[in-house]
PDB file of N, CA and C in Angstrom:
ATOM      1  N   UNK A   1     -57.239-138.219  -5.368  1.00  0.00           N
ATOM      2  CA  UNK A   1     -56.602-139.511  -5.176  1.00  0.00           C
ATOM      3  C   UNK A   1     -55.106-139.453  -5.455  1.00  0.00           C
ATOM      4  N   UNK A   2     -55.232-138.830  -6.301  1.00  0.00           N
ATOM      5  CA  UNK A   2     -53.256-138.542  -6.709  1.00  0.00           C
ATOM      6  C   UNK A   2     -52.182-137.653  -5.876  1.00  0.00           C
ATOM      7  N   UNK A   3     -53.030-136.961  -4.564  1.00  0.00           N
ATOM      8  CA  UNK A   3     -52.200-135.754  -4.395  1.00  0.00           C
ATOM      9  C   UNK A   3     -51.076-136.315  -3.361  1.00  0.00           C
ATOM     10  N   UNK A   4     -51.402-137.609  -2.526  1.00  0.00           N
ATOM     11  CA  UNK A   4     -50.514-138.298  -2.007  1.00  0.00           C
ATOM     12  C   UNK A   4     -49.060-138.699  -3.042  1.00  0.00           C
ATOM     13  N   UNK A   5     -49.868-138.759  -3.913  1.00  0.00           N
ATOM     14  CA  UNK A   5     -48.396-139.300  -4.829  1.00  0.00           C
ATOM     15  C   UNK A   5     -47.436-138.068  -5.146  1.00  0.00           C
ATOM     16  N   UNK A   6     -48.444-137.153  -5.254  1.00  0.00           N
ATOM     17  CA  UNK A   6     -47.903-135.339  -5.957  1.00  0.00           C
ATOM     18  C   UNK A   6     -46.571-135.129  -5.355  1.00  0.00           C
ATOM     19  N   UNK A   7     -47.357-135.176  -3.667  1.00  0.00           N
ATOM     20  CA  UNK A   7     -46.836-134.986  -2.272  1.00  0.00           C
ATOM     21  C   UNK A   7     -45.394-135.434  -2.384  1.00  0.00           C
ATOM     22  N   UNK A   8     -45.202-136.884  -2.458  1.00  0.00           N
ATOM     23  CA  UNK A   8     -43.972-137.950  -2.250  1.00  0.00           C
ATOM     24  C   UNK A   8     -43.544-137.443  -3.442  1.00  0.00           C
ATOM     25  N   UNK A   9     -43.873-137.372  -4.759  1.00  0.00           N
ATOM     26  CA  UNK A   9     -42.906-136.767  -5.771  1.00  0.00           C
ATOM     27  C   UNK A   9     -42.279-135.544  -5.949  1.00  0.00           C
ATOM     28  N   UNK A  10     -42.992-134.211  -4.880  1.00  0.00           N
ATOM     29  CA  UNK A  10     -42.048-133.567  -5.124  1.00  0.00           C
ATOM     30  C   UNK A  10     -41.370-133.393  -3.757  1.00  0.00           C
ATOM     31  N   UNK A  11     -41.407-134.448  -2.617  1.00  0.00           N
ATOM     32  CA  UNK A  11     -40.601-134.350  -1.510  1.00  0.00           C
ATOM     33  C   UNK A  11     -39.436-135.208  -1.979  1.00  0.00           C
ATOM     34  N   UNK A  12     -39.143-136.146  -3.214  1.00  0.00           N
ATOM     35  CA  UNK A  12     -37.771-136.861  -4.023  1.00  0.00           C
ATOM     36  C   UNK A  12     -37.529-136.141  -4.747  1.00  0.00           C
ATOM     37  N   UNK A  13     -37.589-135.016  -5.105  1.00  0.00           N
ATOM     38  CA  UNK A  13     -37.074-134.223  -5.804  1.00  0.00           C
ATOM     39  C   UNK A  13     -36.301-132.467  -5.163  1.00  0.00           C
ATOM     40  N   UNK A  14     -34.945-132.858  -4.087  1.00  0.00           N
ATOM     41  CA  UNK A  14     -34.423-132.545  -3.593  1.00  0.00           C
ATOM     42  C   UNK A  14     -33.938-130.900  -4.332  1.00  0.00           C
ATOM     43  N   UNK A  15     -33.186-131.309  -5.066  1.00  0.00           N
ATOM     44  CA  UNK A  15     -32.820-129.952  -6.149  1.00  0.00           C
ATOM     45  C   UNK A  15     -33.692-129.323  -6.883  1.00  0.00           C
ATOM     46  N   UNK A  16     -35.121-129.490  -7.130  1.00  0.00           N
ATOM     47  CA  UNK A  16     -36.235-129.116  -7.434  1.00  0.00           C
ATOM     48  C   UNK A  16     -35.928-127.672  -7.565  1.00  0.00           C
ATOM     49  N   UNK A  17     -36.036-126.995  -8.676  1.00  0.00           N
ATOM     50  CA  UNK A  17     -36.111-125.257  -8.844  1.00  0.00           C
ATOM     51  C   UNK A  17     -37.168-124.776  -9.443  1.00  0.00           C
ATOM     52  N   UNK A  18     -37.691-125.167 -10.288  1.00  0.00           N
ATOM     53  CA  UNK A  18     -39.065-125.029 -11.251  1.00  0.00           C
ATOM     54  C   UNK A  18     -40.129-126.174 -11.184  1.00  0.00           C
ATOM     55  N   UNK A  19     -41.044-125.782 -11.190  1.00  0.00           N
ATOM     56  CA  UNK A  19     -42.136-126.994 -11.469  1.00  0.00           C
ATOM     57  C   UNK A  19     -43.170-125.913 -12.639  1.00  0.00           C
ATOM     58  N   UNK A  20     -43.429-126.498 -13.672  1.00  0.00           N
ATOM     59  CA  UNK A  20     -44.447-125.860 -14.549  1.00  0.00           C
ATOM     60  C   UNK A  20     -45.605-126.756 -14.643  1.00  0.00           C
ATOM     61  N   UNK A  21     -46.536-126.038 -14.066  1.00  0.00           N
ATOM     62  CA  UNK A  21     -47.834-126.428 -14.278  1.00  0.00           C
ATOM     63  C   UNK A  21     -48.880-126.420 -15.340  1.00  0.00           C
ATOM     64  N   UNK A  22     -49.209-127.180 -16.021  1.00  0.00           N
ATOM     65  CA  UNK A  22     -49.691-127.514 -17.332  1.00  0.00           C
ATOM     66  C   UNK A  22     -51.555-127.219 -17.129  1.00  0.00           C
ATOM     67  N   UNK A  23     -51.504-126.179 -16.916  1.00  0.00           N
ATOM     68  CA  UNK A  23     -53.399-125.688 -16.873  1.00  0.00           C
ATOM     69  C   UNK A  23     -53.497-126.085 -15.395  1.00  0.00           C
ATOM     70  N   UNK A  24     -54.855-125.122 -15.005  1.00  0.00           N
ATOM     71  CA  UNK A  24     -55.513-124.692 -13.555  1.00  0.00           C
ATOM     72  C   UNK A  24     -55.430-126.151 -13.045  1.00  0.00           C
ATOM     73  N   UNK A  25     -55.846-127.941 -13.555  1.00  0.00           N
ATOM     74  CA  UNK A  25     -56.360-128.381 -12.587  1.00  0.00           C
ATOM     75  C   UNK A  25     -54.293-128.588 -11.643  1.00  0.00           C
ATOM     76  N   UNK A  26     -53.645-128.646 -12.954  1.00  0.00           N
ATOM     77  CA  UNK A  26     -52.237-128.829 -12.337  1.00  0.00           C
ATOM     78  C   UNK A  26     -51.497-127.912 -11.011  1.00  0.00           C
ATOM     79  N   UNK A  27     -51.595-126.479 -11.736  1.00  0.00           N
ATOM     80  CA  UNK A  27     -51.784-125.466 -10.731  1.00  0.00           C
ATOM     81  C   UNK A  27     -52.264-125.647  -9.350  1.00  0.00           C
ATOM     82  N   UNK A  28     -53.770-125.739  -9.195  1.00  0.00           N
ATOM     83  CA  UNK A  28     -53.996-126.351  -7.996  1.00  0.00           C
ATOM     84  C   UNK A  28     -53.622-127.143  -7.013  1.00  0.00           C
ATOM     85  N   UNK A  29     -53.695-128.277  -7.949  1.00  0.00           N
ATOM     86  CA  UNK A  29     -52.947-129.438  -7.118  1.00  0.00           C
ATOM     87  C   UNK A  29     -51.351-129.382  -6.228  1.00  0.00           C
ATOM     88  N   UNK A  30     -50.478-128.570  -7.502  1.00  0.00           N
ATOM     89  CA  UNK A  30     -49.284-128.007  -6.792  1.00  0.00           C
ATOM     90  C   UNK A  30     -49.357-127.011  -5.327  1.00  0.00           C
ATOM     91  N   UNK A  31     -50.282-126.571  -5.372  1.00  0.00           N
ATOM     92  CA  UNK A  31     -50.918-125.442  -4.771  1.00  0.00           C
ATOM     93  C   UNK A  31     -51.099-126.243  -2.981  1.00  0.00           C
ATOM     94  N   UNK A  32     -52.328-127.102  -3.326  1.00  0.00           N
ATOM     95  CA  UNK A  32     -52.248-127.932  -2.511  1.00  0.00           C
ATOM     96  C   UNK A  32     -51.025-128.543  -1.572  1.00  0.00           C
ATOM     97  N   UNK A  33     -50.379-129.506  -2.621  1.00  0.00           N
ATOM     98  CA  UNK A  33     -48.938-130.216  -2.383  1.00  0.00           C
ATOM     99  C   UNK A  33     -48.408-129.295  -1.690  1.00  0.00           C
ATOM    100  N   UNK A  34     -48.063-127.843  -1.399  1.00  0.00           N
ATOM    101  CA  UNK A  34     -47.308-127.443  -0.640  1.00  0.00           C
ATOM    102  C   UNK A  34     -47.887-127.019   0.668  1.00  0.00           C
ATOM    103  N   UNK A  35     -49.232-126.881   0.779  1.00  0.00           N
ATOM    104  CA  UNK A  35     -50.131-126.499   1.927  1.00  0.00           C
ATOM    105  C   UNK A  35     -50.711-125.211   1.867  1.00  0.00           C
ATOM    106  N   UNK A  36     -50.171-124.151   0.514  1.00  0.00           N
ATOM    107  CA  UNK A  36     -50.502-122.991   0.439  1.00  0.00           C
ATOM    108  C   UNK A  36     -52.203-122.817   0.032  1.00  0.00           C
ATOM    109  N   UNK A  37     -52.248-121.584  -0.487  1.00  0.00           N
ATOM    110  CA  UNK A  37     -53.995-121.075   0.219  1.00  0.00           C
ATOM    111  C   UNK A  37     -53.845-120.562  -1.739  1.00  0.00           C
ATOM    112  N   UNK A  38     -55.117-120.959  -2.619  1.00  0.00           N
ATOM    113  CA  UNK A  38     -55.290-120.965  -3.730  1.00  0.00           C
ATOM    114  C   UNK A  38     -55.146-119.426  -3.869  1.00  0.00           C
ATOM    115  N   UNK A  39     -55.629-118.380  -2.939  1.00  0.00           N
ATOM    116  CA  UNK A  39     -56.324-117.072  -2.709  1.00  0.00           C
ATOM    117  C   UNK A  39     -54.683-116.212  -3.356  1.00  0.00           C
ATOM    118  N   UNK A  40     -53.288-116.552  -2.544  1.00  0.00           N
ATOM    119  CA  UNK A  40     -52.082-116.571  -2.953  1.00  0.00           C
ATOM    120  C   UNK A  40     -51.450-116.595  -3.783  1.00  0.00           C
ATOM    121  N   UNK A  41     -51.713-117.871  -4.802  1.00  0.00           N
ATOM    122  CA  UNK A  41     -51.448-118.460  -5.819  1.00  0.00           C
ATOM    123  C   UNK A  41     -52.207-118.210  -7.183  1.00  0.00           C
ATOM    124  N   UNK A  42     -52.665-117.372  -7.801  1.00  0.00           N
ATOM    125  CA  UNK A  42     -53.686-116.778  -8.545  1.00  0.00           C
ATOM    126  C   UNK A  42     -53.009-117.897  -9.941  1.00  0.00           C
ATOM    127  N   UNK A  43     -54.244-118.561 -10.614  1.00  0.00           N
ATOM    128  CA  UNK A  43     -53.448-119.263 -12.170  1.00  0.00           C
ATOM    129  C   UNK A  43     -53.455-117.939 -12.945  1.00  0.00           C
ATOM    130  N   UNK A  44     -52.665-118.099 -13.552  1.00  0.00           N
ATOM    131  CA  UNK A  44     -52.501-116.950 -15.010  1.00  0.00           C
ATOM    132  C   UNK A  44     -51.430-117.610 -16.104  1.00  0.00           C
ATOM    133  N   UNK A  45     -51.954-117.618 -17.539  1.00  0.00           N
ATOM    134  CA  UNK A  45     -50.360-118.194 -18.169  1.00  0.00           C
ATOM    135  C   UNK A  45     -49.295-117.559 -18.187  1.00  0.00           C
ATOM    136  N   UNK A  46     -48.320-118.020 -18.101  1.00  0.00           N
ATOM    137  CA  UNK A  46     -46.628-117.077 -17.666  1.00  0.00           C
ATOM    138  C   UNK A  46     -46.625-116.923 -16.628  1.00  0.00           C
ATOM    139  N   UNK A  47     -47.676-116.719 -15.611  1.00  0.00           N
ATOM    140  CA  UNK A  47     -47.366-116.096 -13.994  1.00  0.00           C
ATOM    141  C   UNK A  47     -46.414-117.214 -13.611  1.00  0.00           C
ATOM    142  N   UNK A  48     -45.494-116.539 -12.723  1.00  0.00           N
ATOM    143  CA  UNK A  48     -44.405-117.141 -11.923  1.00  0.00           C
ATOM    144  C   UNK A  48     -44.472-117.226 -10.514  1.00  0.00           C
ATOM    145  N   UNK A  49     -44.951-118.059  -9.331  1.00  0.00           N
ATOM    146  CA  UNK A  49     -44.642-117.937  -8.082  1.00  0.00           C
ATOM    147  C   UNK A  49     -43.798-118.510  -7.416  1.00  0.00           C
ATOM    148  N   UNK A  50     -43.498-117.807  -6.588  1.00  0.00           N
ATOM    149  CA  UNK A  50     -42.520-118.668  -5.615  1.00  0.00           C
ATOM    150  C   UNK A  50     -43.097-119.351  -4.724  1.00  0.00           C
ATOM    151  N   UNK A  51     -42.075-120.465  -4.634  1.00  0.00           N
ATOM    152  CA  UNK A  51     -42.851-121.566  -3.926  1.00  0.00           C
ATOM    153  C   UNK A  51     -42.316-121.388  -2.772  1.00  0.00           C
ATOM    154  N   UNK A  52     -42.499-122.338  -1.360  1.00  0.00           N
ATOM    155  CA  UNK A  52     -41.088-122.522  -0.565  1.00  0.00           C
ATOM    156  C   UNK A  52     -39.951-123.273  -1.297  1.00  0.00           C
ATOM    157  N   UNK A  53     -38.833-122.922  -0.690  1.00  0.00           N
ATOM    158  CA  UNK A  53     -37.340-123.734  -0.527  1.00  0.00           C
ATOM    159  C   UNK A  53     -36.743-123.028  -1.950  1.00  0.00           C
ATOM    160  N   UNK A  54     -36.850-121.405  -1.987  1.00  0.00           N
ATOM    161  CA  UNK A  54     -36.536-121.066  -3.156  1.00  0.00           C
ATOM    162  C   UNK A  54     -37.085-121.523  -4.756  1.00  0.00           C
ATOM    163  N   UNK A  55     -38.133-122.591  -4.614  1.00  0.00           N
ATOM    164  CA  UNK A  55     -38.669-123.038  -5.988  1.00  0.00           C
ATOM    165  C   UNK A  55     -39.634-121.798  -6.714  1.00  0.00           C
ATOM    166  N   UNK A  56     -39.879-122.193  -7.744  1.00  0.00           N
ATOM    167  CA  UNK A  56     -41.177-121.624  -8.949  1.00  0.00           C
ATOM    168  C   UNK A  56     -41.674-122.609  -9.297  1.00  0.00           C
ATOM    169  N   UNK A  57     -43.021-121.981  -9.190  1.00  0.00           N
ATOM    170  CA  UNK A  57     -44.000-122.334 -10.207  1.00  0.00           C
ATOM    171  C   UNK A  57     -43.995-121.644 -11.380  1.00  0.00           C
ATOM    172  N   UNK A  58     -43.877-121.887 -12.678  1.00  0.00           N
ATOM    173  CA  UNK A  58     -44.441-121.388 -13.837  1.00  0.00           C
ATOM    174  C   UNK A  58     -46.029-121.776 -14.156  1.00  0.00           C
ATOM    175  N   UNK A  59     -46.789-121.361 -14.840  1.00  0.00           N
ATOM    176  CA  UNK A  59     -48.030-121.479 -15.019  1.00  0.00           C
ATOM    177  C   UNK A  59     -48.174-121.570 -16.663  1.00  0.00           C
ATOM    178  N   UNK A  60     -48.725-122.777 -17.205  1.00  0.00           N
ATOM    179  CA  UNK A  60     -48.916-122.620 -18.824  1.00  0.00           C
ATOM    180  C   UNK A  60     -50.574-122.993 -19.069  1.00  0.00           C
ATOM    181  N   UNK A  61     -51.473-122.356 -19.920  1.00  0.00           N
ATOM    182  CA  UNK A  61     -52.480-123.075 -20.249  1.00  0.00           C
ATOM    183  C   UNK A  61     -51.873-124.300 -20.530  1.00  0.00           C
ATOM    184  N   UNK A  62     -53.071-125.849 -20.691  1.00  0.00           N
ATOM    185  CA  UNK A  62     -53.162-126.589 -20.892  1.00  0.00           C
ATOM    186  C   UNK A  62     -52.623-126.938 -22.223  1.00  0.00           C
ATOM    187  N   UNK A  63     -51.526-128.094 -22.748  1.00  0.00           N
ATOM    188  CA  UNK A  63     -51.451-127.944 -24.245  1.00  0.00           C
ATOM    189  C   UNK A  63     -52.748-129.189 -24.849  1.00  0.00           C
ATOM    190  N   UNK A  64     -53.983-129.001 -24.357  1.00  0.00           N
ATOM    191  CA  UNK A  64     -54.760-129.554 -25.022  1.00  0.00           C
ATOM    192  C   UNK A  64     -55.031-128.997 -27.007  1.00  0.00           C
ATOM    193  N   UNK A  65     -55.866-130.429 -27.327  1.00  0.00           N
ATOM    194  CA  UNK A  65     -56.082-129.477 -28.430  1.00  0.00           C
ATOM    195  C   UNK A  65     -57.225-128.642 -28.441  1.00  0.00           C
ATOM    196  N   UNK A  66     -58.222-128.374 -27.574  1.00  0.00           N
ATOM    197  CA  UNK A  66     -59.009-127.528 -27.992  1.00  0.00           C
ATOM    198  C   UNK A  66     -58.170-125.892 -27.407  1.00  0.00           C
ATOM    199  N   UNK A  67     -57.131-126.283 -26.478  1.00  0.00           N
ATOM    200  CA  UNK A  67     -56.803-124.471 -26.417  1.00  0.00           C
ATOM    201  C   UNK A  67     -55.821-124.412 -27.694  1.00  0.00           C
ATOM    202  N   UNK A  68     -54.981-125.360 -28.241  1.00  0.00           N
ATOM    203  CA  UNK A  68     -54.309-124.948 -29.172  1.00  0.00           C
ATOM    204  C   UNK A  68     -55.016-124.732 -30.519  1.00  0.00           C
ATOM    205  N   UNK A  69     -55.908-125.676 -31.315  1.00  0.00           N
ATOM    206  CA  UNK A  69     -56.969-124.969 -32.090  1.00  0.00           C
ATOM    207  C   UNK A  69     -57.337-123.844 -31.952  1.00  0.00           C
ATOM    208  N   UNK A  70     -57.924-123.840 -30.997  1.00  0.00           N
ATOM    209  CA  UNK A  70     -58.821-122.085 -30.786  1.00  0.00           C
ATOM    210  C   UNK A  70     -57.646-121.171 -30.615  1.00  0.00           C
ATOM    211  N   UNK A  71     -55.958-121.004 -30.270  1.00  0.00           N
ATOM    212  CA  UNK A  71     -55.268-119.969 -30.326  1.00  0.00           C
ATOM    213  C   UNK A  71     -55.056-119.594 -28.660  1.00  0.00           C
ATOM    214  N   UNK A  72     -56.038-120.166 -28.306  1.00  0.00           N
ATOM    215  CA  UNK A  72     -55.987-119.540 -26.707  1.00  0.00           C
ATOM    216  C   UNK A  72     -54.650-120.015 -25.777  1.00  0.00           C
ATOM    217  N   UNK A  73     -53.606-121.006 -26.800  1.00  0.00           N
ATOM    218  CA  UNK A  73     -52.332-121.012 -26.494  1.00  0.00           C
ATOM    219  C   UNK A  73     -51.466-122.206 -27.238  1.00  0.00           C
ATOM    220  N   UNK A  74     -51.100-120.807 -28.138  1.00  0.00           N
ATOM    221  CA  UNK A  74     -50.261-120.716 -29.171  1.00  0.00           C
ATOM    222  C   UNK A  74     -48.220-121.928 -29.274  1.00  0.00           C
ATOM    223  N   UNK A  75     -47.473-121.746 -29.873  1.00  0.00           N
ATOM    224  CA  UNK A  75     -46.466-122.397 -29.738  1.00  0.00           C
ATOM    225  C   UNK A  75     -45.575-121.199 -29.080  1.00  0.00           C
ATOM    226  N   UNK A  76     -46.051-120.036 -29.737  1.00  0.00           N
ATOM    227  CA  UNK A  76     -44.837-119.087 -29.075  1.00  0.00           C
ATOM    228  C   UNK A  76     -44.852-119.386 -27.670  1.00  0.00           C
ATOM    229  N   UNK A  77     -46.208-119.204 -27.200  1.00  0.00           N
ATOM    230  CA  UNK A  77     -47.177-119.293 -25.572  1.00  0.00           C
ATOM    231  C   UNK A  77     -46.419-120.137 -24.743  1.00  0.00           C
ATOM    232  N   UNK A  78     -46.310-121.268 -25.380  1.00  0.00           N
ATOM    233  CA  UNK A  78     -45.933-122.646 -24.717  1.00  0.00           C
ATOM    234  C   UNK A  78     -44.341-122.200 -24.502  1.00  0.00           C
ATOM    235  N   UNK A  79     -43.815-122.016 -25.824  1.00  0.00           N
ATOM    236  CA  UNK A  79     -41.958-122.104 -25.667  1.00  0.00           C
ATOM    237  C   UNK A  79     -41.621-120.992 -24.717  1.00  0.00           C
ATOM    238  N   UNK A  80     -42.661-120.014 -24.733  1.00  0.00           N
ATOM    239  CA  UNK A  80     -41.851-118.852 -23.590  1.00  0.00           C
ATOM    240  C   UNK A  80     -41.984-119.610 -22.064  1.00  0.00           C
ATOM    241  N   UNK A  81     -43.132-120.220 -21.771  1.00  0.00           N
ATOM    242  CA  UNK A  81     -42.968-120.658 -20.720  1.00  0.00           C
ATOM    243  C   UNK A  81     -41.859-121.436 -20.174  1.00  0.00           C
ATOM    244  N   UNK A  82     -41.566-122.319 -21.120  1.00  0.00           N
ATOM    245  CA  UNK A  82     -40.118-123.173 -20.950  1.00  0.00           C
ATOM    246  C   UNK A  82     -38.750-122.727 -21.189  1.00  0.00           C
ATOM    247  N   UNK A  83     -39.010-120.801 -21.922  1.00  0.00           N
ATOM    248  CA  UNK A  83     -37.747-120.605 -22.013  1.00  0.00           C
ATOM    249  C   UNK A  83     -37.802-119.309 -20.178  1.00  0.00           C
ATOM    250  N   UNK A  84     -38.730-119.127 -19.719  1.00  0.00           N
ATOM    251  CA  UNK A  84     -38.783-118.469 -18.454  1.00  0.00           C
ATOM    252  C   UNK A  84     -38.187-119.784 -17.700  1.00  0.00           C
ATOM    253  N   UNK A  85     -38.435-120.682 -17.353  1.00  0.00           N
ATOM    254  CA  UNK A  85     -37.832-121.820 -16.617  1.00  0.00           C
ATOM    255  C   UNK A  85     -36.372-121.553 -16.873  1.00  0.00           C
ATOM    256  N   UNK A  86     -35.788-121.770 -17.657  1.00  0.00           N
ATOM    257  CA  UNK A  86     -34.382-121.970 -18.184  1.00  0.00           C
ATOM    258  C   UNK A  86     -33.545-120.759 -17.846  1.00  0.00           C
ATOM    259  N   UNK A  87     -34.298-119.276 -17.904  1.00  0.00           N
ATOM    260  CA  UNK A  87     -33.746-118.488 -17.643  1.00  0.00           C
ATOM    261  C   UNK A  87     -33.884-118.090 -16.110  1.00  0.00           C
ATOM    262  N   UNK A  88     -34.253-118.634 -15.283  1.00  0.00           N
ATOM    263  CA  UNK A  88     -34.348-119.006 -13.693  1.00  0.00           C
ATOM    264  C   UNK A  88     -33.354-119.645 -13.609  1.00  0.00           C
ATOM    265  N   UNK A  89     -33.266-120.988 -14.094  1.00  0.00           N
ATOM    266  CA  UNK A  89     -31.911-121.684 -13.737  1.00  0.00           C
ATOM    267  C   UNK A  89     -31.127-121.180 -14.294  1.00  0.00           C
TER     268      UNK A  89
END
């Protein structure tokens, strides 16, 4: 139901260079939004793809609390992802 909106939000977002995706269902959906093929786009945390129009995807597990409890992604986990963004731009 949302991917119409996905769609229009990242077609207003002109200068767009990064988009980080916050766990698989986010991933996907981005995945979608551009018309690409999931098979392409593999989730992994840290993986980086290129999108069209020169963009990235970054990829982060979810910051729920059951992955941060269990360790399965940590603070370091999280901040590298946002410091890979930064070091793109």
């Amino acid at each position: 139901n949302c991917q119409p909106f996905l769609i229009d939000e990242l077609a207003k977002l002109p200068n767009l260079k990064v988009v980080i995706s916050l766990g698989r269902i986010a991933h996907e959906s981005v995945v979608r939004a551009i018309k690409g093929k999931q098979k392409d786009y593999k989730f992994a945390h840290g993986a980086i793809h290129e999108l069209p129009n020169e963009q990235k995807m970054i990829n982060s597990y979810h910051c729920s609390r059951y992955n941060t409890n269990t360790g399965r992604l940590t603070q370091q986990m999280f901040e590298d992802v946002f410091a890979s963004a930064v070091d793109y731009l």
